[in-house]
Protein backbone atom coordinates (compact mmCIF):
# COMPACT_ATOMS: atom_id res chain seq x y z
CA UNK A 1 -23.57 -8.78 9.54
CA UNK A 2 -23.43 -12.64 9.89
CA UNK A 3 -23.50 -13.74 6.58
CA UNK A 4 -24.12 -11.61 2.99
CA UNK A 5 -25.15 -13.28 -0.41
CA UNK A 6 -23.60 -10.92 -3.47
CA UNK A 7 -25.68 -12.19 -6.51
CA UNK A 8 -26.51 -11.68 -10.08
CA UNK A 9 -23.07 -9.63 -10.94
CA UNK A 10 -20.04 -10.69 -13.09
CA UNK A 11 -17.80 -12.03 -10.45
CA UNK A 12 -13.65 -11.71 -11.10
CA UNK A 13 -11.78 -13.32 -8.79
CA UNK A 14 -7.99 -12.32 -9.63
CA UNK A 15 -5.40 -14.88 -8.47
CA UNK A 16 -2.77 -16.69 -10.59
CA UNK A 17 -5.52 -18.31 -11.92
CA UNK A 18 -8.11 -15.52 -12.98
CA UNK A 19 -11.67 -16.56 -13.26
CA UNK A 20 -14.14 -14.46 -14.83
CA UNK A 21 -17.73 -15.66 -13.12
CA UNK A 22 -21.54 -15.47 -14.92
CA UNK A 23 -24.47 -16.74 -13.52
CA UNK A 24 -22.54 -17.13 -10.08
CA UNK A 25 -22.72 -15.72 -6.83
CA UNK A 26 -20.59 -15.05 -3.53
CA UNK A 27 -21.74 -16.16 -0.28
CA UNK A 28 -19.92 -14.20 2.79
CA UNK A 29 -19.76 -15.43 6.36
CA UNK A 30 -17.77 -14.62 9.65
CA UNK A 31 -15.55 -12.35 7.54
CA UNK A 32 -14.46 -14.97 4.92
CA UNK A 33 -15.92 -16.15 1.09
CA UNK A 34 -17.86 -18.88 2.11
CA UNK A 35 -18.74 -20.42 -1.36
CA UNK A 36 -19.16 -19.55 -4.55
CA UNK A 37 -21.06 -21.29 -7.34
CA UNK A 38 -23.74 -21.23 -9.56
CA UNK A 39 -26.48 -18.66 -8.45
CA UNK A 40 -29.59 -21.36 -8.28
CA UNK A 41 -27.39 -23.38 -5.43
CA UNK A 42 -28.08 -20.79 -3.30
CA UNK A 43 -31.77 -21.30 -1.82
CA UNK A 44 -31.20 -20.54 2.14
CA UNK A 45 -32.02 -17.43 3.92
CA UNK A 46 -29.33 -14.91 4.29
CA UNK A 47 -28.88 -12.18 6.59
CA UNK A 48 -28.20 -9.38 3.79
CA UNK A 49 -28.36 -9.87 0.11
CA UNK A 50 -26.70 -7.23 -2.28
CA UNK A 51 -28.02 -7.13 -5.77
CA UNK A 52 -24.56 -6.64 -8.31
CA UNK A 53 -26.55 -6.61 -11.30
CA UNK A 54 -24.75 -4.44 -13.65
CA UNK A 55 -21.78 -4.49 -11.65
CA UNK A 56 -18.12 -6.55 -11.61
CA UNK A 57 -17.47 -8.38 -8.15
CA UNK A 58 -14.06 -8.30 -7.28
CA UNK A 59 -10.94 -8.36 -4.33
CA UNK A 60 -10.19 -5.28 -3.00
CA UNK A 61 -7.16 -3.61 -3.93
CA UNK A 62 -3.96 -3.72 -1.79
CA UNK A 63 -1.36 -0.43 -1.72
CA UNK A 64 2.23 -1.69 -0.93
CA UNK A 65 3.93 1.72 -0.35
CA UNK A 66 1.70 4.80 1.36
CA UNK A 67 2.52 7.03 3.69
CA UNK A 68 -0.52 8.59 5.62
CA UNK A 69 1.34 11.75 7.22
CA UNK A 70 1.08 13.38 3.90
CA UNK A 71 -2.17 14.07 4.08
CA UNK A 72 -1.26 17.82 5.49
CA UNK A 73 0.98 18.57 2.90
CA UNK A 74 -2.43 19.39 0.34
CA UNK A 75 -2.82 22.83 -0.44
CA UNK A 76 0.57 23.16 1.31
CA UNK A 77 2.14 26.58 -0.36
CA UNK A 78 4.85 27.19 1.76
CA UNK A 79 7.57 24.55 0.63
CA UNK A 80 10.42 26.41 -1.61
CA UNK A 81 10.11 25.22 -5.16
CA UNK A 82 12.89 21.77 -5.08
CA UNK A 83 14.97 21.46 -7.93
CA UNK A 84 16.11 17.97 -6.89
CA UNK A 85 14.82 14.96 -5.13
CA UNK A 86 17.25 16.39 -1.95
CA UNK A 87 15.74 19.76 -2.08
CA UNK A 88 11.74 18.34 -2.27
CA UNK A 89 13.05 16.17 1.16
CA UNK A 90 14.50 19.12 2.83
CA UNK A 91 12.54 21.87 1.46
CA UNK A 92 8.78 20.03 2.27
CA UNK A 93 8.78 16.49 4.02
CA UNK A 94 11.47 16.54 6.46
CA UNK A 95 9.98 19.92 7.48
CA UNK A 96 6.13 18.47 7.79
CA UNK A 97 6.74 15.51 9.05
CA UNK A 98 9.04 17.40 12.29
CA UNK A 99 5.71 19.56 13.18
CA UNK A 100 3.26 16.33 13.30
CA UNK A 101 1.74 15.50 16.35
CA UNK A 102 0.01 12.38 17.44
CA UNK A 103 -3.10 13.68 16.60
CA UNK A 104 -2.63 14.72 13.46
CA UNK A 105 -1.12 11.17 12.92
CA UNK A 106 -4.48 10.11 13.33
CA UNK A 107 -6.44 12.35 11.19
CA UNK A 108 -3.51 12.36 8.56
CA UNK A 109 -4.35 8.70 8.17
CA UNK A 110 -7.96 8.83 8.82
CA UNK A 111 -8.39 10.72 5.66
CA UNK A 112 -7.02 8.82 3.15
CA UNK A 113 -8.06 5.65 4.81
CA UNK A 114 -12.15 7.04 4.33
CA UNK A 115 -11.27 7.69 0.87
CA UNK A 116 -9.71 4.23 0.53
CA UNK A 117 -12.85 3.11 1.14
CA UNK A 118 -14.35 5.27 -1.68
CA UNK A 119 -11.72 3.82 -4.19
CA UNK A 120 -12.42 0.47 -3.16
CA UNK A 121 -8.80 0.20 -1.74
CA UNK A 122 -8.96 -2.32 1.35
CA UNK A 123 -5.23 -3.07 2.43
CA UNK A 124 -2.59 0.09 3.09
CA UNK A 125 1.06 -1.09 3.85
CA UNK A 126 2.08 2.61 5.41
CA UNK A 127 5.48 4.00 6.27
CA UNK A 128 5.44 6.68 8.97
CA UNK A 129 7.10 9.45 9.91
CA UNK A 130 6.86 11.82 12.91
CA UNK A 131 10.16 12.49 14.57
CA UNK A 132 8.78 14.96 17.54
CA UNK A 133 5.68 12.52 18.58
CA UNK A 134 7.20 9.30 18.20
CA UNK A 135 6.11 7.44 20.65
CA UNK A 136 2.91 6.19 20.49
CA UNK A 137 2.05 7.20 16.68
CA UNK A 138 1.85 4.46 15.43
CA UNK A 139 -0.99 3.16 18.03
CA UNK A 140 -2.80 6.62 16.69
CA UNK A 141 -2.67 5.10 12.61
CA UNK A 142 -3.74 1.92 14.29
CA UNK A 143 -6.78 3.25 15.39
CA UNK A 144 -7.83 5.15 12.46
CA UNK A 145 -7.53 1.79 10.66
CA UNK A 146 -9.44 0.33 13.18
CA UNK A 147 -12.23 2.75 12.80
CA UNK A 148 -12.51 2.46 9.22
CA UNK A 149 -12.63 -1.01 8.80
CA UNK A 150 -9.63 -1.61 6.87
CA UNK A 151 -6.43 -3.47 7.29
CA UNK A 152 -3.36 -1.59 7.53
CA UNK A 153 0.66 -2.83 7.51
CA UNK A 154 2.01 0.13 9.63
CA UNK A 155 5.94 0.85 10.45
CA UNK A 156 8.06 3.87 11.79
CA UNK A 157 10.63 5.52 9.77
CA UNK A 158 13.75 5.04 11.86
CA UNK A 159 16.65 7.77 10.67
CA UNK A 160 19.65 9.12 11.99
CA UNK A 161 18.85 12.36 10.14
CA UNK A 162 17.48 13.39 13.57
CA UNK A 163 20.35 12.64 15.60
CA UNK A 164 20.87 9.01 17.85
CA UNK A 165 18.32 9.74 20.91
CA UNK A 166 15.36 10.13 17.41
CA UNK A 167 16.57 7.03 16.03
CA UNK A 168 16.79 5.12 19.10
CA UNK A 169 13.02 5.87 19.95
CA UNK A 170 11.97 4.79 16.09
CA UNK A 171 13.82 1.88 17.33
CA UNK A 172 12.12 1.52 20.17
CA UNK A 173 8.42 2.43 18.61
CA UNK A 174 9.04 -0.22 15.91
CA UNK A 175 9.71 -2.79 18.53
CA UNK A 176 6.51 -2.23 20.85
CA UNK A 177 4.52 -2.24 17.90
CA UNK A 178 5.37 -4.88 16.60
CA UNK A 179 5.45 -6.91 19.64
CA UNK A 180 1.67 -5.51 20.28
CA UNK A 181 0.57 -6.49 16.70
CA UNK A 182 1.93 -9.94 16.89
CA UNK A 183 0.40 -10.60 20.35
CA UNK A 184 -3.14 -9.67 18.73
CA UNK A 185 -3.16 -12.20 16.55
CA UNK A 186 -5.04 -10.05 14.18
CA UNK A 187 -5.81 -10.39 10.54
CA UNK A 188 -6.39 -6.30 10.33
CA UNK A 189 -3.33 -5.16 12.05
CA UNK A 190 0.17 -5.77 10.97
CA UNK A 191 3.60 -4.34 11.20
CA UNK A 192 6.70 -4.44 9.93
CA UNK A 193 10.42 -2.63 10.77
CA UNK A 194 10.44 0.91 8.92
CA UNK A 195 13.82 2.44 8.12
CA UNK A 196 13.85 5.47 5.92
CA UNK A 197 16.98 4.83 3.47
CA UNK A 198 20.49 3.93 3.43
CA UNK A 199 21.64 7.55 3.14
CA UNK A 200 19.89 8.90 6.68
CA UNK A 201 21.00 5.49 8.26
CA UNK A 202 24.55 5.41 10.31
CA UNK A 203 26.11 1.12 10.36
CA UNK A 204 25.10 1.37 14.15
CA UNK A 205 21.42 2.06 13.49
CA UNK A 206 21.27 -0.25 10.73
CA UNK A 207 22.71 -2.91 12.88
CA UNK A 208 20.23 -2.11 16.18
CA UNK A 209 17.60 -2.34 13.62
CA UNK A 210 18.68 -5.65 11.65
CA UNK A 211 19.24 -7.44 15.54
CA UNK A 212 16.03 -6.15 16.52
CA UNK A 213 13.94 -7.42 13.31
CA UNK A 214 15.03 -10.62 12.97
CA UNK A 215 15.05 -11.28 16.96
CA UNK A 216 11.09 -10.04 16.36
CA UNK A 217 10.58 -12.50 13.58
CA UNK A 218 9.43 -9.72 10.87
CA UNK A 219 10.96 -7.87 7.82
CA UNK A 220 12.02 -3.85 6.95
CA UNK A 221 10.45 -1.99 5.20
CA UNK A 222 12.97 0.81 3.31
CA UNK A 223 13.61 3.38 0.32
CA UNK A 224 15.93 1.89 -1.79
CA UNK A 225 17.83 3.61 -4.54
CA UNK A 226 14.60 6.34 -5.23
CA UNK A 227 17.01 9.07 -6.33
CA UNK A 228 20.65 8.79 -7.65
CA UNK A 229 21.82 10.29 -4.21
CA UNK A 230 20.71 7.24 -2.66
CA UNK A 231 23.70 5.48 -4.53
CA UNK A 232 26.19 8.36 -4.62
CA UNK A 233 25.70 8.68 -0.77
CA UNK A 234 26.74 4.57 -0.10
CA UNK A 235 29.31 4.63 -2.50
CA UNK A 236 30.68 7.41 -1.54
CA UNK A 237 30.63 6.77 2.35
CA UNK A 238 30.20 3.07 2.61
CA UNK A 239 32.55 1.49 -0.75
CA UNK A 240 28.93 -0.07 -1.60
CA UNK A 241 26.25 0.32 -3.55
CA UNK A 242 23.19 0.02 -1.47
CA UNK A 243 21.24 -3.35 -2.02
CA UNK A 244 24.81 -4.75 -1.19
CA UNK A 245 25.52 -2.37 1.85
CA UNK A 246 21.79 -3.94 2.92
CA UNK A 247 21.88 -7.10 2.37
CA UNK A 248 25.31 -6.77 3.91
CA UNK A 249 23.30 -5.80 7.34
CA UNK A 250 20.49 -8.55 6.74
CA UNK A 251 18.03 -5.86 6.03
CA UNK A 252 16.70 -7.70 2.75
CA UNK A 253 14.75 -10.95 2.67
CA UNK A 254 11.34 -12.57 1.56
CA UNK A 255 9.33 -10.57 4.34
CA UNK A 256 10.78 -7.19 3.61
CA UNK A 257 10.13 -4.41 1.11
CA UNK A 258 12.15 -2.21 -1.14
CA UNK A 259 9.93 0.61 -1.80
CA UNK A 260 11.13 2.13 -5.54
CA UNK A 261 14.22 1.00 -6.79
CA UNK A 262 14.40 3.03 -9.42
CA UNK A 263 18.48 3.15 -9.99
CA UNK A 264 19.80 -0.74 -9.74
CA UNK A 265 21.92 -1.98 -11.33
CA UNK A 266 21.96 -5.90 -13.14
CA UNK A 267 23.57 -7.20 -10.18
CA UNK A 268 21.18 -5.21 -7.66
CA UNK A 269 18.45 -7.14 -9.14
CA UNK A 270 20.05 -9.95 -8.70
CA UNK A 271 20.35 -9.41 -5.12
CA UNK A 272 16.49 -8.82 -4.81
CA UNK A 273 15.83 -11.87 -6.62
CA UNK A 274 17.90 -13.77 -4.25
CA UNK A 275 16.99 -12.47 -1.50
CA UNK A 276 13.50 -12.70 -2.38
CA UNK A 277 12.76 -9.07 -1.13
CA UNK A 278 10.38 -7.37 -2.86
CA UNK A 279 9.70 -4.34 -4.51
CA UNK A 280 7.18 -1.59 -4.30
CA UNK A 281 6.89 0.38 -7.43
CA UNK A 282 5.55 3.99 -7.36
CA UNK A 283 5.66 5.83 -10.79
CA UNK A 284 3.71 8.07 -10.20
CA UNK A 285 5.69 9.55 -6.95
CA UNK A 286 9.04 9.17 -8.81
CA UNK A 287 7.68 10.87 -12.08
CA UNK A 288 6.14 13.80 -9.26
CA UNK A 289 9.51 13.95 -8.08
CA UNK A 290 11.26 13.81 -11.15
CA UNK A 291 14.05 10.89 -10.25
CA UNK A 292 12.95 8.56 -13.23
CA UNK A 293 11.28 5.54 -14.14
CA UNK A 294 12.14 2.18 -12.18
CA UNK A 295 12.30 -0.72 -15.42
CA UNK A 296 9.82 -3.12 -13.63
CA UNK A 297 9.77 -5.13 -17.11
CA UNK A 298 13.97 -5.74 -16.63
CA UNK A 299 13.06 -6.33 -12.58
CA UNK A 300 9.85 -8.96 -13.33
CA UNK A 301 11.98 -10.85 -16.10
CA UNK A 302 14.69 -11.59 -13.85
CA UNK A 303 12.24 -12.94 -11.43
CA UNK A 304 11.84 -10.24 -8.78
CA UNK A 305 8.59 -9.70 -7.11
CA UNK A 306 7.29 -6.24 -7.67
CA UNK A 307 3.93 -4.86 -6.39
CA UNK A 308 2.19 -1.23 -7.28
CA UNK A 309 2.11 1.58 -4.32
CA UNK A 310 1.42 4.81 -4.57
CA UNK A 311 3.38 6.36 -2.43
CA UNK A 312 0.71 9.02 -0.50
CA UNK A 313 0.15 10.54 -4.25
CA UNK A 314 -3.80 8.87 -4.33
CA UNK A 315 -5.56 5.80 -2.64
CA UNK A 316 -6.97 4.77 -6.44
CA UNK A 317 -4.97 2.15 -7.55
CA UNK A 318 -6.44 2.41 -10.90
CA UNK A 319 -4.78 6.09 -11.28
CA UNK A 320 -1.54 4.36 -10.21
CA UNK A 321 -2.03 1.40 -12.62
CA UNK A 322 -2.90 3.72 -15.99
CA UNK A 323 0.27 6.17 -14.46
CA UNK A 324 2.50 2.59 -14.37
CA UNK A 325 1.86 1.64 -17.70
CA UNK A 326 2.05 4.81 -19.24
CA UNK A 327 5.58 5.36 -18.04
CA UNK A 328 6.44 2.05 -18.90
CA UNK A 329 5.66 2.62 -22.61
CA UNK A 330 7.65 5.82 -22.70
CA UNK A 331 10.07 4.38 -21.05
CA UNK A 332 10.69 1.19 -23.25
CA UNK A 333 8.35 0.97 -26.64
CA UNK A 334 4.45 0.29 -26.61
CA UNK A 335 5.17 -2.96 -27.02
CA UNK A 336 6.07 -3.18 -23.69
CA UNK A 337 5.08 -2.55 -20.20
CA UNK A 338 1.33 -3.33 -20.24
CA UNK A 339 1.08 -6.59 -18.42
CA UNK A 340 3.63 -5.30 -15.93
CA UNK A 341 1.98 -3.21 -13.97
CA UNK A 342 -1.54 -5.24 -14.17
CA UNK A 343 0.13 -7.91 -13.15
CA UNK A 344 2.14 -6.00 -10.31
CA UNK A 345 -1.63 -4.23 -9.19
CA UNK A 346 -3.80 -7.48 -9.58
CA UNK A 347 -1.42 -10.56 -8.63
CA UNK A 348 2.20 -9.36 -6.66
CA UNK A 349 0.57 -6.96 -4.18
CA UNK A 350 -2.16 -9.89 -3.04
CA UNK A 351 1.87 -12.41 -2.95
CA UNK A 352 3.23 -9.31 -0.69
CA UNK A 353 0.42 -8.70 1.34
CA UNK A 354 0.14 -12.24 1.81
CA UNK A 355 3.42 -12.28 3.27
CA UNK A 356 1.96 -10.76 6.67
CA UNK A 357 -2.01 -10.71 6.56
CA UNK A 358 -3.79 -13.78 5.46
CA UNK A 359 -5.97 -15.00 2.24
CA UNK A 360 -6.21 -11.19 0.66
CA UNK A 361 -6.47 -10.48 -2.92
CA UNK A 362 -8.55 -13.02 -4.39
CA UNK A 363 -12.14 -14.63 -4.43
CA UNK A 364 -11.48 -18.12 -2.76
CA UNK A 365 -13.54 -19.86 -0.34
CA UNK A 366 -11.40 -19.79 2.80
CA UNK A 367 -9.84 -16.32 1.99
CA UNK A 368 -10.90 -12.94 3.47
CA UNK A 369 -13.69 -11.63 2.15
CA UNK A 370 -12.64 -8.28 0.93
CA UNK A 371 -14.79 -7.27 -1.61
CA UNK A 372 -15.69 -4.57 -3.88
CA UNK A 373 -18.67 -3.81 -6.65
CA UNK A 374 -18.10 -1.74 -9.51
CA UNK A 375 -20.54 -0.68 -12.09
CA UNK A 376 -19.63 -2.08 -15.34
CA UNK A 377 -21.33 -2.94 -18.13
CA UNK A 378 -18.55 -4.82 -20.27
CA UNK A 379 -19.32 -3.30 -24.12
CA UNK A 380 -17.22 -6.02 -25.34
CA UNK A 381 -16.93 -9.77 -24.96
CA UNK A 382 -14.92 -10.03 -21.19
CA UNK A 383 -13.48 -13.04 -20.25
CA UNK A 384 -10.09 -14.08 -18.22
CA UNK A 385 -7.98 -13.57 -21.59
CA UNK A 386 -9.11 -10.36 -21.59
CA UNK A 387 -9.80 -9.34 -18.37
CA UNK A 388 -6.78 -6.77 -18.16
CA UNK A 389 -7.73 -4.74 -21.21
CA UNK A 390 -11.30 -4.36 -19.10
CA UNK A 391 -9.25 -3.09 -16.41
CA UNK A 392 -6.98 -0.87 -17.91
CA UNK A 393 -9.45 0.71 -20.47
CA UNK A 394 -13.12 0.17 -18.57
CA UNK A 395 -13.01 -0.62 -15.48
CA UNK A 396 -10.46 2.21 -14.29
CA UNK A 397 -12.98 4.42 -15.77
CA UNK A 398 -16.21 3.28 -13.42
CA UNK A 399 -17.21 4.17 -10.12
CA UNK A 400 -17.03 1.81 -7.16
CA UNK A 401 -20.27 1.47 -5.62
CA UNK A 402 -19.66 -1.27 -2.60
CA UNK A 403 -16.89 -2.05 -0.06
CA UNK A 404 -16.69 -4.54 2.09
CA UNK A 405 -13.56 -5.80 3.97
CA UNK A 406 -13.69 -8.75 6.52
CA UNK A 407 -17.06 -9.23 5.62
CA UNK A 408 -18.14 -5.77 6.99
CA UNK A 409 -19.79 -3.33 4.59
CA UNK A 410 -18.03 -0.11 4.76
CA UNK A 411 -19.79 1.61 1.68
CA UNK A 412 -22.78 0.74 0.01
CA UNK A 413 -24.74 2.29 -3.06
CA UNK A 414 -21.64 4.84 -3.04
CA UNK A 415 -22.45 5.89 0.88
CA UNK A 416 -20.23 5.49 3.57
CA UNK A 417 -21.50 3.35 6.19
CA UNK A 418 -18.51 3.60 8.55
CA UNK A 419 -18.71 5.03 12.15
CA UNK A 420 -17.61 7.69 11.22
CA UNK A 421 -18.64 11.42 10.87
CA UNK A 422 -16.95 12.57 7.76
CA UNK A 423 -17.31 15.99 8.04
CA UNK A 424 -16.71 16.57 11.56
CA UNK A 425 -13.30 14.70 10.86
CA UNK A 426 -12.28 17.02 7.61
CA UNK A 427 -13.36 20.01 9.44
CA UNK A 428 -11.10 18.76 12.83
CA UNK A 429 -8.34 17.58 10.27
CA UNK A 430 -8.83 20.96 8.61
CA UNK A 431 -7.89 22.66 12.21
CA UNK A 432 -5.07 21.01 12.88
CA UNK A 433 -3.26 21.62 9.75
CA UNK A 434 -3.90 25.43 9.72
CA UNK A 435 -1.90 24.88 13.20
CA UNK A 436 0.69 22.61 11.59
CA UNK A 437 0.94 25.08 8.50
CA UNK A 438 1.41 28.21 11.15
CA UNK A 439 4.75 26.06 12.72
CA UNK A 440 5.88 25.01 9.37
């Protein structure tokens, strides 16, 4: 579709400068926002027009931390119950994610990505794991991004919880990944360096990797402090605490991403901030997991960038928002925590993203148009001073009914219009999991 005119909604176009829109409309071409302006400028022929009466135009949303190879962990019964955030690794994930192959890479991430669509989610930055198919699984998440229409920020989990020769090939798959995604030039497909934590990762593989990242131009993408052990293990082992054992190995920096951060100290802030790395907070995952609430309201004070992921536990960024602010109240006073996480959901994650795609998270001419519709009648008087309360309290609580991302409509009316058959793929996905579930 050349060009698409969105007309007669309520158009919010997010940003540092949020603009709530009447009487306006959206004009997209070649995959960007064209213009947008008052509705009676626009008198041309156009090759599809979508009618948003009674609904609020908006960017899509953008998930810093997910990880798609969770996907056959649902229904999952045969983990032993975890008492601990060491137990839940060992007892369920580092036992999955050994059995994957590169096909179920690919309809692990297919999945969520066709529900993505559904929750009007229309950026993923992913962090794999599959230490037995390695090679090449990446390439197999690229292409059920690909399919789907959405952009995706993909990376390998390098550990040495494997042993050297598995490390060395997450090395190695990092590397050819990213060299492939650079040489693309694509506005879809990104990567970054994936590391799984300081506690699985020996000085000699965090070295390889730091040489190999910055010789590649790109930043990590880590765990950081999720679980007390995370700390106990560098101090313990490595005389540091460990933002300082990373930054220490160059591993931090304005194009990488500490994913949770729930136990920092003061002066592990600080580091962030100076660094300039940035977080991605997952309350939801942590609360799941029971290894406490990260204070985003101490981490956004002191200047730190922190974004909203959801860490494989749902592709509705509205669930993680509500889940964010929730366990920010409990874990301060109500007086606290609600602009946080809005903020973190509807501003950071577009600065993040930013930091490797191009023009996402905002309804600009020039930027990409990603672009949902949600039906909303606003009961109340909605403007940009009140825009979050809308979110939070409304909007969370509606449907979304289109999705478009690079100008392509992936779901319109609430029907899919991908490629895509969706029940061929849950049945196939269905297959392969019974067969993962039998080696488990």
């Amino acid at each position: 579709m050349k060009n698409i005119l969105i007309k007669n909604g309520i158009i919010v176009t997010l940003g540092a400068k949020n603009r709530v829109l009447t009487g306006c409309a959206l004009l997209i071409e070649d995959g960007l926002i064209k213009k947008i302006g008052p509705q009676k400028n626009f008198k041309g022929r156009y090759a599809k027009v979508i009618d948003a009466a009674g609904k609020v135009v908006m960017p899509g949303f953008i998930n810093t931390h997910m990880h798609f190879y969770s996907t056959f962990a649902r229904g999952l019964g045969k983990a032993a119950p975890s008492r601990n955030f060491t137990e839940i690794l060992n007892n369920l994930w580092w036992r999955l994610d050994k059995k994957l192959t590169n096909q179920d890479s690919y309809y692990s991430a297919v999945i969520p990505l066709i529900n993505a669509v559904r929750k009007g989610t229309t950026t993923l930055i992913d962090h794999h794991a599959s230490p037995f198919a390695i090679k090449g699984s990446l390439t197999a998440i690229e292409k059920a991004a690909r399919e789907t229409g959405l952009r995706a920020c993909l990376c390998y989990e390098v550990s040495d919880r494997d042993g050297g020769e598995l490390a060395r090939a997450g090395l190695e798959e990092n590397s050819e990944f990213i060299r492939r995604a650079a040489a693309s030039g694509d506005n879809s497909i990104k990567a970054l360096f994936g590391l799984h934590a300081s506690f699985t990762l020996t000085d000699g593989t965090l070295e390889e990797a730091a040489y190999r990242g910055h010789k590649l131009g790109v930043g990590f993408h880590i765990h950081t402090a999720e679980s007390q052990a995370d700390q106990l293990d560098a101090e313990s082992h490595h005389k540091l605490r460990v933002l300082a054992r990373l930054r220490g190995f160059g591993i931090l920096g304005k194009q990488s991403i500490a994913a949770h951060c729930v136990h920092v100290t003061d002066a592990e802030i600080d580091i962030l901030k100076e660094t300039g790395t940035a977080v991605a907070h997952n309350p939801q995952s942590n609360a799941n997991n029971s290894v406490g609430i990260a204070d985003i309201v101490k981490m956004m004070s002191r200047g730190v960038l922190v974004g909203l992921g959801t860490d494989a536990m749902t592709v509705n960024m509205f669930e993680e928002l509500r889940a964010a602010l929730w366990l920010q109240h409990l874990k301060h006073d109500p007086s606290q925590g609600f602009m946080e996480p809005v903020t973190a959901l509807t501003v950071n994650n577009a600065k993040i993203a930013n930091r490797y795609f191009k023009g996402l998270g905002e309804l600009k001419e020039g930027f990409a148009a990603d672009v949902i519709l949600m039906d909303y009648f606003p009961p109340t008087p909605m403007d940009a001073s009140n825009f979050a309360g809308h979110l939070v309290f409304g909007l969370s609580q509606s449907a979304v009914d289109t999705t478009i991302a690079a100008g392509r409509v992936l779901m319109e009316n609430k029907k899919l219009r991908l490629d895509i058959d969706e029940e061929e793929v849950s049945r196939k996905s269905a297959e392969l999991a019974k067969k993962l579930w039998s080696r488990f």
